[in-house]
Every structure is written in C-alpha cells, then in structure tokens.
PDB file of N, CA and C in Angstrom:
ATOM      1  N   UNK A   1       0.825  -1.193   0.000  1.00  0.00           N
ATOM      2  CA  UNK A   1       0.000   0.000   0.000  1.00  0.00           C
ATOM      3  C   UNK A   1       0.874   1.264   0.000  1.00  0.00           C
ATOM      4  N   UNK A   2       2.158   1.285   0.828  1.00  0.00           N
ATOM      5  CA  UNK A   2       2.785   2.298   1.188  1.00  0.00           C
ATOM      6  C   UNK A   2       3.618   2.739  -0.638  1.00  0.00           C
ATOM      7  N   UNK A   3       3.948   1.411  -1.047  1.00  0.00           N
ATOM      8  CA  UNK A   3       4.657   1.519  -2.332  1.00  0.00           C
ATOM      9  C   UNK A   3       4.174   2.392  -3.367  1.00  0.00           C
ATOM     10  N   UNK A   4       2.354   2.149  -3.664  1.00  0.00           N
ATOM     11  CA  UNK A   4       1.803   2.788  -4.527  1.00  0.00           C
ATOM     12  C   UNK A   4       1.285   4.293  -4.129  1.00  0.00           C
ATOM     13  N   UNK A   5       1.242   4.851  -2.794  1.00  0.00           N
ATOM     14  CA  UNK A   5       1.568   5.731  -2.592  1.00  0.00           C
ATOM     15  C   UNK A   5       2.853   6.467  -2.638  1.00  0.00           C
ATOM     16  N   UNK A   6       4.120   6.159  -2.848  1.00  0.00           N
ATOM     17  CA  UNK A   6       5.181   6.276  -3.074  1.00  0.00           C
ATOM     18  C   UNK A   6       5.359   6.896  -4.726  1.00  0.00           C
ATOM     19  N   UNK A   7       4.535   5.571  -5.839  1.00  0.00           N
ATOM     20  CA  UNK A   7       4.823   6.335  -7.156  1.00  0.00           C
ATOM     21  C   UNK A   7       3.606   7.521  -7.066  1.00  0.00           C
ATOM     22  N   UNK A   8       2.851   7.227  -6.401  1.00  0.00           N
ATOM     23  CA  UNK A   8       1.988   8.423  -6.839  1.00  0.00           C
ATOM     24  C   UNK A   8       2.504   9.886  -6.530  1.00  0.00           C
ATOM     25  N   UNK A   9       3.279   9.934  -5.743  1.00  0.00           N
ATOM     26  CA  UNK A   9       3.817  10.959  -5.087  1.00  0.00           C
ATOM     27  C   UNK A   9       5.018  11.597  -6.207  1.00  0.00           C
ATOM     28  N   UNK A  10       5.752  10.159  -6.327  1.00  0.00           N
ATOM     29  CA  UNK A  10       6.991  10.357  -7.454  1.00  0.00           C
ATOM     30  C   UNK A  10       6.708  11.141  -8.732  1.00  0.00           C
ATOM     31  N   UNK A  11       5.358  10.536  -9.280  1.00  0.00           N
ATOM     32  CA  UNK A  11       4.452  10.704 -10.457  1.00  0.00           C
ATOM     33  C   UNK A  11       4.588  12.232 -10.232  1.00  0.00           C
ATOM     34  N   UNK A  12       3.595  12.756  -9.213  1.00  0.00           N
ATOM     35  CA  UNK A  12       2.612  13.873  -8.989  1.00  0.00           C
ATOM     36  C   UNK A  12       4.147  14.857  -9.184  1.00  0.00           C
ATOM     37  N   UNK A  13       5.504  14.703  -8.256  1.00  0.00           N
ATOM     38  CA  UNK A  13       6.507  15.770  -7.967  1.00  0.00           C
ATOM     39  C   UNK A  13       7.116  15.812  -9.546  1.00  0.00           C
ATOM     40  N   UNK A  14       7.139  14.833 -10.455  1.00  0.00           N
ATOM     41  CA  UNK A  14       7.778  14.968 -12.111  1.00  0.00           C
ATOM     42  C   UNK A  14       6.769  15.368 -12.326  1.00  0.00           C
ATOM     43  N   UNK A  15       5.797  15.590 -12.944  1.00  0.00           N
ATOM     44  CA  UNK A  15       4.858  16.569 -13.439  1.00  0.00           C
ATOM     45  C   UNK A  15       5.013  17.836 -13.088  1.00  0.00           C
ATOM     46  N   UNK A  16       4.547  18.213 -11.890  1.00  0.00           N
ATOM     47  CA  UNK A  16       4.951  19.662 -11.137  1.00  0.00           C
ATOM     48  C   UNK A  16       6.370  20.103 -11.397  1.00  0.00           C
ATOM     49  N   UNK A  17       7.262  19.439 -11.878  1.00  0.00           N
ATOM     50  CA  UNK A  17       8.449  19.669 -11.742  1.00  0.00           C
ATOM     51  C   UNK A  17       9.021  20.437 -13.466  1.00  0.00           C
ATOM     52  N   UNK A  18       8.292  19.321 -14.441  1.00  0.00           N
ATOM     53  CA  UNK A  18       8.255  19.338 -15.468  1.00  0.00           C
ATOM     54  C   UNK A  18       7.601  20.723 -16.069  1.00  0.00           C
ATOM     55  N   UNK A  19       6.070  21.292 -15.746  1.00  0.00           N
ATOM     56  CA  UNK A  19       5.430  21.901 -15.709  1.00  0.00           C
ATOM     57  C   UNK A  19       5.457  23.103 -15.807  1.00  0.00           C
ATOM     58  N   UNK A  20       6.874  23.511 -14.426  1.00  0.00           N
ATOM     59  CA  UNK A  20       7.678  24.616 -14.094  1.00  0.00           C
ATOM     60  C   UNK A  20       8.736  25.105 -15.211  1.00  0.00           C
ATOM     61  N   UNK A  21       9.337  23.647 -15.299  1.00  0.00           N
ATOM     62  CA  UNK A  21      10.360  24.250 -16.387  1.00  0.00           C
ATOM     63  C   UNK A  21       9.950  24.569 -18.164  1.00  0.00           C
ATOM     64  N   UNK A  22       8.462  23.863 -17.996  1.00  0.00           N
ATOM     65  CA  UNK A  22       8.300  24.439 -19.464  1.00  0.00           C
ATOM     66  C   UNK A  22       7.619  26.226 -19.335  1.00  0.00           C
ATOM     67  N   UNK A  23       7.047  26.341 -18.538  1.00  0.00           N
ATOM     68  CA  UNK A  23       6.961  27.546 -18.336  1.00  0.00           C
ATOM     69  C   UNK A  23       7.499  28.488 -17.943  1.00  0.00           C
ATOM     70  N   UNK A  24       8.487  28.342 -17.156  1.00  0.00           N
ATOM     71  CA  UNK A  24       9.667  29.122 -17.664  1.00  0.00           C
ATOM     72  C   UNK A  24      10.432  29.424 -18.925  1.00  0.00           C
ATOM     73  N   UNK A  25      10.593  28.266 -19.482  1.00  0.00           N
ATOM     74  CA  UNK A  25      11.357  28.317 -21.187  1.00  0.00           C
ATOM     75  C   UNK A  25       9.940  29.662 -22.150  1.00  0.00           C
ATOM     76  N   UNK A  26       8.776  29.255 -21.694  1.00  0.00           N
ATOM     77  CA  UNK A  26       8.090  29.734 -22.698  1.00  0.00           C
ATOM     78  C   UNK A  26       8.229  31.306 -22.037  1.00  0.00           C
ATOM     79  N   UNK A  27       8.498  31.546 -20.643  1.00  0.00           N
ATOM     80  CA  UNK A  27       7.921  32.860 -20.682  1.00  0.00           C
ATOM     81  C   UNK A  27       9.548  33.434 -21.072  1.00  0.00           C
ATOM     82  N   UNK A  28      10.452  32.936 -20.630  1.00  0.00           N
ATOM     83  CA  UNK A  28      12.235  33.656 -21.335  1.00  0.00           C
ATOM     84  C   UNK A  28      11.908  33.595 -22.709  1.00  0.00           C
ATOM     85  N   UNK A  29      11.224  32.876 -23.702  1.00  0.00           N
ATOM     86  CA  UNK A  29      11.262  32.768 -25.112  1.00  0.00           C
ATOM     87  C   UNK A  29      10.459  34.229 -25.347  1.00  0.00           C
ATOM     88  N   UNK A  30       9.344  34.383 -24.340  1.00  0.00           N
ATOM     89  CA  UNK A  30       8.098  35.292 -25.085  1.00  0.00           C
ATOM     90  C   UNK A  30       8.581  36.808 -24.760  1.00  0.00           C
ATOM     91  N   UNK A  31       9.707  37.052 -23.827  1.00  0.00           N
ATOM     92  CA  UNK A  31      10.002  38.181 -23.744  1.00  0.00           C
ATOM     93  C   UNK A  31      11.416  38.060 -24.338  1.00  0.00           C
ATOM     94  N   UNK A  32      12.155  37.630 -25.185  1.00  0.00           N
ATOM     95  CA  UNK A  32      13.061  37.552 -26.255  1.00  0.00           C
ATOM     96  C   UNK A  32      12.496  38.511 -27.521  1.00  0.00           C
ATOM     97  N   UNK A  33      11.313  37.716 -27.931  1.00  0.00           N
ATOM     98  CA  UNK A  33      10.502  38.248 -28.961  1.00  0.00           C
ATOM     99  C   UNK A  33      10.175  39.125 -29.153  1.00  0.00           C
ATOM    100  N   UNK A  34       9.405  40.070 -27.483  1.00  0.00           N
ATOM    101  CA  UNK A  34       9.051  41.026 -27.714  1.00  0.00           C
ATOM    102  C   UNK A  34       9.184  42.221 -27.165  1.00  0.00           C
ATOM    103  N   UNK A  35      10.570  42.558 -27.481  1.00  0.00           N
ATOM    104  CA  UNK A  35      11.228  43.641 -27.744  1.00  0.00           C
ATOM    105  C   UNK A  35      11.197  44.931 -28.136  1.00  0.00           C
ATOM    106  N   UNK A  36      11.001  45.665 -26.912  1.00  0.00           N
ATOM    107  CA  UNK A  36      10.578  47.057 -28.208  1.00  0.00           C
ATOM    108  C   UNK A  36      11.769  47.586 -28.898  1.00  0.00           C
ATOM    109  N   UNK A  37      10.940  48.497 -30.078  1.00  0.00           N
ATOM    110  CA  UNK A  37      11.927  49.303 -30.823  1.00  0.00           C
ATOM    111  C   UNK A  37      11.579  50.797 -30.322  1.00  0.00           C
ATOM    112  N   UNK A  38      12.437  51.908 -30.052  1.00  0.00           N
ATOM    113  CA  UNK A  38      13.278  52.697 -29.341  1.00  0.00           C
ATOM    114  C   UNK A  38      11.937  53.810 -30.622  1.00  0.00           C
ATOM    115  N   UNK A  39      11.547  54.746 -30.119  1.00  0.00           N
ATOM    116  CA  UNK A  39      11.090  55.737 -31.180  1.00  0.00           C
ATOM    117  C   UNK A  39       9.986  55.122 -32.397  1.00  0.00           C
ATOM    118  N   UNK A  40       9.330  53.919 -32.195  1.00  0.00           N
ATOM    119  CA  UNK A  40       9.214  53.148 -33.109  1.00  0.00           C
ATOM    120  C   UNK A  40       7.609  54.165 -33.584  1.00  0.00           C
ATOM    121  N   UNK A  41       7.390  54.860 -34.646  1.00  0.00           N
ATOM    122  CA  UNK A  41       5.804  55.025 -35.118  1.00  0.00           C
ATOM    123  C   UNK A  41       5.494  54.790 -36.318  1.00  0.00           C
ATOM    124  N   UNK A  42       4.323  54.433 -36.017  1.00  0.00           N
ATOM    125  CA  UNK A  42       3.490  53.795 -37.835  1.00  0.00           C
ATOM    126  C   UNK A  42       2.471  54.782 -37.985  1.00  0.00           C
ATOM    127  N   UNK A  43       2.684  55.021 -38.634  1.00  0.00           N
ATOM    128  CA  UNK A  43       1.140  56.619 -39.302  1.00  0.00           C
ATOM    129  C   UNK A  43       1.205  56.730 -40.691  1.00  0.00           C
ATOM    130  N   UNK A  44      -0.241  57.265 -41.361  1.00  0.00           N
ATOM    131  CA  UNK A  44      -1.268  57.514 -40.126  1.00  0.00           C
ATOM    132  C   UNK A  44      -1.693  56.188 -39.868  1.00  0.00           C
ATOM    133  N   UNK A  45      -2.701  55.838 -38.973  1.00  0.00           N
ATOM    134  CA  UNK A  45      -2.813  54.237 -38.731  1.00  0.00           C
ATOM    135  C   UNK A  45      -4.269  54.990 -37.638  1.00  0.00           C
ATOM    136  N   UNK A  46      -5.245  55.127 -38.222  1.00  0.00           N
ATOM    137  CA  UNK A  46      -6.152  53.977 -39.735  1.00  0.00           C
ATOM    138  C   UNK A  46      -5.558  54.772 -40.667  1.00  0.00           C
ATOM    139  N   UNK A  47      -5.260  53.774 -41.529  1.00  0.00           N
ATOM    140  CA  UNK A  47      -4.450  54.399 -43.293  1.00  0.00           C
ATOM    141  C   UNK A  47      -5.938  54.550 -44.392  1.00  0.00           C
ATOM    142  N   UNK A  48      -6.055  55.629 -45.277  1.00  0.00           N
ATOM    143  CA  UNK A  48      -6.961  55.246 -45.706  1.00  0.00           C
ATOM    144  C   UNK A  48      -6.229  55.470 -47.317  1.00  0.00           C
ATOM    145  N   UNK A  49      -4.703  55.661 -47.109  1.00  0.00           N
ATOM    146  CA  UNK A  49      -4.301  55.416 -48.368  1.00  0.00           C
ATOM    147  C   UNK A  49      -3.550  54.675 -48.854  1.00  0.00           C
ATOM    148  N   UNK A  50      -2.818  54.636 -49.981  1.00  0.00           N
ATOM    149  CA  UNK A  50      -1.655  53.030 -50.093  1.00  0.00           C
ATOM    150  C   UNK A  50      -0.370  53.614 -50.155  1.00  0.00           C
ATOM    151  N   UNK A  51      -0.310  54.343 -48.504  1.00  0.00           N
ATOM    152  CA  UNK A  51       0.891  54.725 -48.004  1.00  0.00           C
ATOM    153  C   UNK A  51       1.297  55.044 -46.380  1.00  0.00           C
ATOM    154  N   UNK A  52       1.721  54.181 -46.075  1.00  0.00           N
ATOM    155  CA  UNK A  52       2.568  54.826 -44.419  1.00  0.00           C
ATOM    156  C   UNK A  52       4.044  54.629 -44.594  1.00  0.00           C
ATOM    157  N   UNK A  53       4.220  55.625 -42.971  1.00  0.00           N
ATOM    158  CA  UNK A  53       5.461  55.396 -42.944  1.00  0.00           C
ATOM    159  C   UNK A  53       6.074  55.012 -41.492  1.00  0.00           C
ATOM    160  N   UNK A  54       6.626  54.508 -41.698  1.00  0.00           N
ATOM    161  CA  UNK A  54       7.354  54.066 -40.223  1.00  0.00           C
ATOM    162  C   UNK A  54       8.997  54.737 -39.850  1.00  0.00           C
ATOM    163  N   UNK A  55       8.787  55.467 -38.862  1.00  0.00           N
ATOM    164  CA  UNK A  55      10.071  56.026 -38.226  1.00  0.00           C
ATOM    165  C   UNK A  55      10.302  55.184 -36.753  1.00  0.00           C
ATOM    166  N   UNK A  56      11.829  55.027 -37.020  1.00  0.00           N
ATOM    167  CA  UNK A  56      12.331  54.702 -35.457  1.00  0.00           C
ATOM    168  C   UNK A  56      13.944  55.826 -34.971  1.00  0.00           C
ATOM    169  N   UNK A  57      13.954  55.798 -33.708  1.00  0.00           N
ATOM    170  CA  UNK A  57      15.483  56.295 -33.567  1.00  0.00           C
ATOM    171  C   UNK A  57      16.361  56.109 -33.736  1.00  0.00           C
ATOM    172  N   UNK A  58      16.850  54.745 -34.209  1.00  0.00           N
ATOM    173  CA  UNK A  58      17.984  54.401 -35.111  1.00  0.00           C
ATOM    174  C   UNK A  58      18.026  54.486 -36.431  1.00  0.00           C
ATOM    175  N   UNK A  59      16.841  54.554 -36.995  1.00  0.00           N
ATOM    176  CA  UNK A  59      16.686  54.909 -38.199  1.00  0.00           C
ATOM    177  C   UNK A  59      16.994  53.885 -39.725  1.00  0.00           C
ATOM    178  N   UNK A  60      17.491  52.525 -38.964  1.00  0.00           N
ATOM    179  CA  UNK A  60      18.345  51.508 -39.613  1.00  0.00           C
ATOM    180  C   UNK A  60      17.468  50.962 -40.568  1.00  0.00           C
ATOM    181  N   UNK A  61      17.797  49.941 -41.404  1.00  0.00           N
ATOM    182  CA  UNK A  61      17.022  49.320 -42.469  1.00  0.00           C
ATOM    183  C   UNK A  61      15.921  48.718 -41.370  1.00  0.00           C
ATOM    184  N   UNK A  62      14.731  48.397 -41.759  1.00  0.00           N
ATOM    185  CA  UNK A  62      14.029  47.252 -41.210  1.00  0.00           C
ATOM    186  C   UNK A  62      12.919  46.128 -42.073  1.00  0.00           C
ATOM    187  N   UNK A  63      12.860  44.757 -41.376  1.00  0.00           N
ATOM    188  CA  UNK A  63      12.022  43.537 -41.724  1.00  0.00           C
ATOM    189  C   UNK A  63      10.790  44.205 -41.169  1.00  0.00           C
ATOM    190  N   UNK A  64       9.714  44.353 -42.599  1.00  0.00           N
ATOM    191  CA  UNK A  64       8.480  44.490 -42.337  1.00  0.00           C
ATOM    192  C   UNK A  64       7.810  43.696 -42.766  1.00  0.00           C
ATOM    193  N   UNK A  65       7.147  42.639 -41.824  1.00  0.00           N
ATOM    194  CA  UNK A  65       6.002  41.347 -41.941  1.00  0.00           C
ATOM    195  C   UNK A  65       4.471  41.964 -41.760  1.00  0.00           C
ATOM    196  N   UNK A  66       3.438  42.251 -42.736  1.00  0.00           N
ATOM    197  CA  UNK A  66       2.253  42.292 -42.297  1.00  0.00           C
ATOM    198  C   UNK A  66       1.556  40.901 -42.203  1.00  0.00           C
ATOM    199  N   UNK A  67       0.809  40.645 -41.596  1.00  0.00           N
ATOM    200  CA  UNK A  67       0.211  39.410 -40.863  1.00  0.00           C
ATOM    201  C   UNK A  67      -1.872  40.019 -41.417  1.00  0.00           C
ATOM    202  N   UNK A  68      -2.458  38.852 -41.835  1.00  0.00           N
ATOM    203  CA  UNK A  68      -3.817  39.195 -41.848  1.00  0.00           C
ATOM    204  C   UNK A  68      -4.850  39.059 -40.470  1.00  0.00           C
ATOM    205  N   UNK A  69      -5.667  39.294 -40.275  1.00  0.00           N
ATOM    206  CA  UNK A  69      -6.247  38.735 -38.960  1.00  0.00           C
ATOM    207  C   UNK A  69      -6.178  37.307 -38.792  1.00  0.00           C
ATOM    208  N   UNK A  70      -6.534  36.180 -39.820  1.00  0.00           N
ATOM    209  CA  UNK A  70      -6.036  35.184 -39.840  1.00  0.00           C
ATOM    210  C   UNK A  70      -4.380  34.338 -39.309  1.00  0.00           C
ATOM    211  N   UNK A  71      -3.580  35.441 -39.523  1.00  0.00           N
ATOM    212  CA  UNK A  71      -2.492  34.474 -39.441  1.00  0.00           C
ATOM    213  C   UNK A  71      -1.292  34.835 -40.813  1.00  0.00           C
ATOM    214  N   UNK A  72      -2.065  34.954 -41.932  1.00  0.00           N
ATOM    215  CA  UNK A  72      -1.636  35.011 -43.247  1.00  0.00           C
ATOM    216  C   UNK A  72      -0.498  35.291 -43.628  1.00  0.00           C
ATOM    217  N   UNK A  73       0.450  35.242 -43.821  1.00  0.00           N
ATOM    218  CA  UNK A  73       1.565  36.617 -43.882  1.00  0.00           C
ATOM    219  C   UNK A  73       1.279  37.094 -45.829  1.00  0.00           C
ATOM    220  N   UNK A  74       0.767  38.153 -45.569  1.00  0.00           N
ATOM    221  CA  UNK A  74       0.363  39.209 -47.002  1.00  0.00           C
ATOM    222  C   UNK A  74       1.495  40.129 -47.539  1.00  0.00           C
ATOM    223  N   UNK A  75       2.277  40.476 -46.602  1.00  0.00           N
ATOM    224  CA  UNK A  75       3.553  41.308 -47.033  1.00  0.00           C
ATOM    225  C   UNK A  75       4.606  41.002 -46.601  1.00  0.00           C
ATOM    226  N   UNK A  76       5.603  40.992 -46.968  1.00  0.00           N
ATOM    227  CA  UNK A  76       7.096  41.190 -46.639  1.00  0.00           C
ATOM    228  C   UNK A  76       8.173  41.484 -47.141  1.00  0.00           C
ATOM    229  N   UNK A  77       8.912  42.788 -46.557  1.00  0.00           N
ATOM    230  CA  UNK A  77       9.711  43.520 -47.495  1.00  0.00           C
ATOM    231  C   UNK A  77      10.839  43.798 -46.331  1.00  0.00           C
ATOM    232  N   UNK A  78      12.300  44.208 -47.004  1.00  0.00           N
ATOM    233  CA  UNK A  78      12.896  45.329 -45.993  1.00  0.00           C
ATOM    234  C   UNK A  78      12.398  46.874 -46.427  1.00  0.00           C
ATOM    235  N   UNK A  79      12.490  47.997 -45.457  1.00  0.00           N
ATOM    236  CA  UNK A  79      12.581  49.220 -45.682  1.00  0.00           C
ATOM    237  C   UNK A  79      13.900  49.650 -45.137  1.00  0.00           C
ATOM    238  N   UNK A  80      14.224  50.153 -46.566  1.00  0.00           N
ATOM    239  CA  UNK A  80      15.316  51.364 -46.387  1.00  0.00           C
ATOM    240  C   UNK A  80      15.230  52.727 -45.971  1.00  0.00           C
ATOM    241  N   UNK A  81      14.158  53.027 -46.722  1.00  0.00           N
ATOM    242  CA  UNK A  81      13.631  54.357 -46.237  1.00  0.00           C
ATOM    243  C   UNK A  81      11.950  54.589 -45.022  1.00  0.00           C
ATOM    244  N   UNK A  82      11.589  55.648 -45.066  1.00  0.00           N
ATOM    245  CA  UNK A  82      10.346  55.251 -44.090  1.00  0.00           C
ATOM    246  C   UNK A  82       9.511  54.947 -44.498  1.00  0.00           C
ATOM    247  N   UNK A  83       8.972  55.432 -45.702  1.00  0.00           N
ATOM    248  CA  UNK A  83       7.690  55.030 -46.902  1.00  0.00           C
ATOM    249  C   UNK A  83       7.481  53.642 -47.016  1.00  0.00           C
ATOM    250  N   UNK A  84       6.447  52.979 -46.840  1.00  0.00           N
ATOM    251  CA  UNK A  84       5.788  51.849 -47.398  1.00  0.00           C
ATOM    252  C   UNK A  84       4.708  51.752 -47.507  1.00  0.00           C
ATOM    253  N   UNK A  85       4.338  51.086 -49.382  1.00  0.00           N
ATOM    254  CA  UNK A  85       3.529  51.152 -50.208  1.00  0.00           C
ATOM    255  C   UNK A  85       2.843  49.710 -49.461  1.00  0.00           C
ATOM    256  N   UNK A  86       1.269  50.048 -49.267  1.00  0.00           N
ATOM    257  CA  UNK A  86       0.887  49.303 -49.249  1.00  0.00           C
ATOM    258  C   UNK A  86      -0.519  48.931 -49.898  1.00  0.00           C
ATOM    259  N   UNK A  87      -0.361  49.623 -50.995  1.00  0.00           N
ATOM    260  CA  UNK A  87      -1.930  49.637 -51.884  1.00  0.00           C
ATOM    261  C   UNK A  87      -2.106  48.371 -52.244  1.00  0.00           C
ATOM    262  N   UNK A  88      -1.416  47.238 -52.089  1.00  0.00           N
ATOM    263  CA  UNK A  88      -2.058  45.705 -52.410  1.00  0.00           C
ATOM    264  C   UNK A  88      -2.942  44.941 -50.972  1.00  0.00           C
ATOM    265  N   UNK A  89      -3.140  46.033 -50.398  1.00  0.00           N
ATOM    266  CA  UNK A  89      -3.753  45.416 -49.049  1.00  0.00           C
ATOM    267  C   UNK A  89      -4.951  45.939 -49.671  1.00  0.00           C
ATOM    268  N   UNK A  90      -6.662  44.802 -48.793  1.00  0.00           N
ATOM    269  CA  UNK A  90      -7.360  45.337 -48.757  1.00  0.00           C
ATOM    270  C   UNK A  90      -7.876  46.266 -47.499  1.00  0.00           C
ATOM    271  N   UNK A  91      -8.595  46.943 -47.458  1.00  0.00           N
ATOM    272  CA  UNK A  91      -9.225  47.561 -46.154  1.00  0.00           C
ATOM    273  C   UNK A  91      -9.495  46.242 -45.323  1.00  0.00           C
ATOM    274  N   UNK A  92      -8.928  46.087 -43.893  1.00  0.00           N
ATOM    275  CA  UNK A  92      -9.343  45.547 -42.881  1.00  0.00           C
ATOM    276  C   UNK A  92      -8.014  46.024 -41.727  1.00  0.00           C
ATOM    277  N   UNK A  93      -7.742  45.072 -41.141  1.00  0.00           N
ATOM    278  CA  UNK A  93      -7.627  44.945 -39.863  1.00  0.00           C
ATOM    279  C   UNK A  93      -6.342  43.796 -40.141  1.00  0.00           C
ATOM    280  N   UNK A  94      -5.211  44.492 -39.999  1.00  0.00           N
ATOM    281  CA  UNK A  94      -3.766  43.766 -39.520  1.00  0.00           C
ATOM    282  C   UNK A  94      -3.020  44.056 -38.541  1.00  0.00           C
ATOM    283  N   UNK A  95      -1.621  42.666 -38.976  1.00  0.00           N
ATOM    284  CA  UNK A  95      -0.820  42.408 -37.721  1.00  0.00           C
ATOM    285  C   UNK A  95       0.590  43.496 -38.141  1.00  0.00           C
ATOM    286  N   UNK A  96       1.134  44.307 -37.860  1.00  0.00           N
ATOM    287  CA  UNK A  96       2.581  44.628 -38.893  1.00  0.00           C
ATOM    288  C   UNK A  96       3.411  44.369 -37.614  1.00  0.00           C
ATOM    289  N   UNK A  97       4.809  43.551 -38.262  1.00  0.00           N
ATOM    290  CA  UNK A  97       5.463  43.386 -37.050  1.00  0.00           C
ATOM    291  C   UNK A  97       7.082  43.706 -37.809  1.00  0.00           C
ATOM    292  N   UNK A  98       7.493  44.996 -36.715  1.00  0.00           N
ATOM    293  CA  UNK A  98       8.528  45.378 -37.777  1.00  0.00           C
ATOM    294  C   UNK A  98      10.433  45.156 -36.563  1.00  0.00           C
ATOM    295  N   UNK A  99      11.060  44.489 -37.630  1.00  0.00           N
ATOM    296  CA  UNK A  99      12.412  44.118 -36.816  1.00  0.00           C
ATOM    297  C   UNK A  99      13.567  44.894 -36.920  1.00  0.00           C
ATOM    298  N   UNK A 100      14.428  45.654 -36.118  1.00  0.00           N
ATOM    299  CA  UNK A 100      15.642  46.420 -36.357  1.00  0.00           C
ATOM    300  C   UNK A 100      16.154  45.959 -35.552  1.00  0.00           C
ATOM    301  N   UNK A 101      17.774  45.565 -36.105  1.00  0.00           N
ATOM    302  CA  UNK A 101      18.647  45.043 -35.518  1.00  0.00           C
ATOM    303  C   UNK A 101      18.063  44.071 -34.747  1.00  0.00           C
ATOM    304  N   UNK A 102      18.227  43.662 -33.398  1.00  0.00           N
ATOM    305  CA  UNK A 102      18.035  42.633 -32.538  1.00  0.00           C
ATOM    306  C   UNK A 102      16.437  42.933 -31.911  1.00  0.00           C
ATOM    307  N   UNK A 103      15.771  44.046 -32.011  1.00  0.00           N
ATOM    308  CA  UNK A 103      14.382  44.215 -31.772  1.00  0.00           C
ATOM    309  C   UNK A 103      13.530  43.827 -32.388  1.00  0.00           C
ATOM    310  N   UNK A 104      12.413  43.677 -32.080  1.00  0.00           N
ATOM    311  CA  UNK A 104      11.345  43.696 -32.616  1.00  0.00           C
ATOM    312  C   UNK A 104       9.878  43.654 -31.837  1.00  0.00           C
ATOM    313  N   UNK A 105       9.268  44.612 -32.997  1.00  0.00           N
ATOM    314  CA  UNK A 105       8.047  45.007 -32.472  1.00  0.00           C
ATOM    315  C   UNK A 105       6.329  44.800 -33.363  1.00  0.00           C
ATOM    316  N   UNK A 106       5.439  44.432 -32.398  1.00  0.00           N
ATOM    317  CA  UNK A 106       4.432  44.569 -33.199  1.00  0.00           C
ATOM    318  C   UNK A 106       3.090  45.288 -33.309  1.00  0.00           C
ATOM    319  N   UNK A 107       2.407  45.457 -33.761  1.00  0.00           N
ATOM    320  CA  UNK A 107       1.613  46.776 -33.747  1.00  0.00           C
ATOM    321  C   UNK A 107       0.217  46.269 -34.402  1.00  0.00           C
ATOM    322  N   UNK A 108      -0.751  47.292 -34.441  1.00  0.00           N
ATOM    323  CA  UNK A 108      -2.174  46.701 -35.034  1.00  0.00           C
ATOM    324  C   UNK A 108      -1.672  47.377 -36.295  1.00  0.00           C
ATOM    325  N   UNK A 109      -2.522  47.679 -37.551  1.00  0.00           N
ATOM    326  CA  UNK A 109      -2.347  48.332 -38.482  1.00  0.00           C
ATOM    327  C   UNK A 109      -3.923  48.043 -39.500  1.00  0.00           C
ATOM    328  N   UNK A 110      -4.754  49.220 -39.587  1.00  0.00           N
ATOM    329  CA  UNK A 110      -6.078  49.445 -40.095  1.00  0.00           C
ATOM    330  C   UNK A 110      -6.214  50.121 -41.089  1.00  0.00           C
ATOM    331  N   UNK A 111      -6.668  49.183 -42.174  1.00  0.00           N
ATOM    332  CA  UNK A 111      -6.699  49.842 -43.394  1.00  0.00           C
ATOM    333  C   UNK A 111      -8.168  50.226 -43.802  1.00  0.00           C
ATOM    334  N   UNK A 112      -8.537  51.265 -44.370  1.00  0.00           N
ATOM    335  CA  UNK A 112      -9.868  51.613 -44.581  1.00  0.00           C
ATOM    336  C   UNK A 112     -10.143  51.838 -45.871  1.00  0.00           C
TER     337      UNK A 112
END
C-alpha cells in the first residue's frame, strides 16, 4: 500500500516539476521576442491610403512582416527608407510586425 503511494507521489513531484520548467522556457522565449523598438511610429494608422510610414530612432534598415487577422503573412519587405507602399492590401484589420537590428516590435495596423 505504502509503495503505490510512493509512485503516486513520485508521479505527482515529475509533473509539477516538469510543468515549471516548461513555463519558464516559454515565458524567457516570449520576452526575447518582444522587444521594443526605441522611437518606433506607424502613421497615419487607420491608413486610408496606399501609403505609411514608419520612423524609429535608429533609423536603420528594417524587416516588415504584415500578418492578416487570420495568421496570413500578405507582405514582406525590408525598408530602407520610411515610406511603405501598401496599396495591395485590402481595407481591414492587420498584424505589422517590424524588426531592427536585434528588436522587434508589433503593432495593429487598419486599413480603410
């Protein structure tokens, strides 16, 4: 009797144990990711034309991923400069998630 109380115990402390360390990994992973960028703005935002621009304080090239509400990925470009064309979007409701150097950040972005 004493035995099978024994694995149950063993059982119950590897789970709890296990449990901890994946949640830790996930929450060090989720603040890796999300990183802000320093000065970072997207305007105008609601866009109602097939143009924004994005400024940051470093001013460096950046990875711009737009994302659909779905999931989708619809765009992806670098910017050199701040201007980006985005007249192949339709009006709705996106993800833009933009990377400089070791940052990165993500933002809503509303097209009308």
């Amino acid at each position: 009797m004493a035995k099978k109380y024994l694995y149950t115990f063993l059982l119950l402390v590897g789970f709890a144990t296990t449990g901890t360390v994946f949640a830790q990994e996930k929450q060090a992973g989720k603040t890796a990711q999300e990183t802000n960028i320093d000065g970072l703005t997207i305007y105008p935002n609601p866009v109602s034309g097939d143009r924004i621009y994005i400024t940051t304080k470093l001013n460096e090239d950046k990875e711009i991923v737009i994302f659909d509400v779905l999931g989708k990925k619809v765009l992806q470009t670098v910017l050199t400069s701040k201007e980006l064309n985005i007249g192949t979007l339709n009006p709705g409701i996106y993800i833009i998630q933009v990377k400089e150097a070791d940052a990165v950040a993500t933002r809503k972005l509303i097209v009308k």
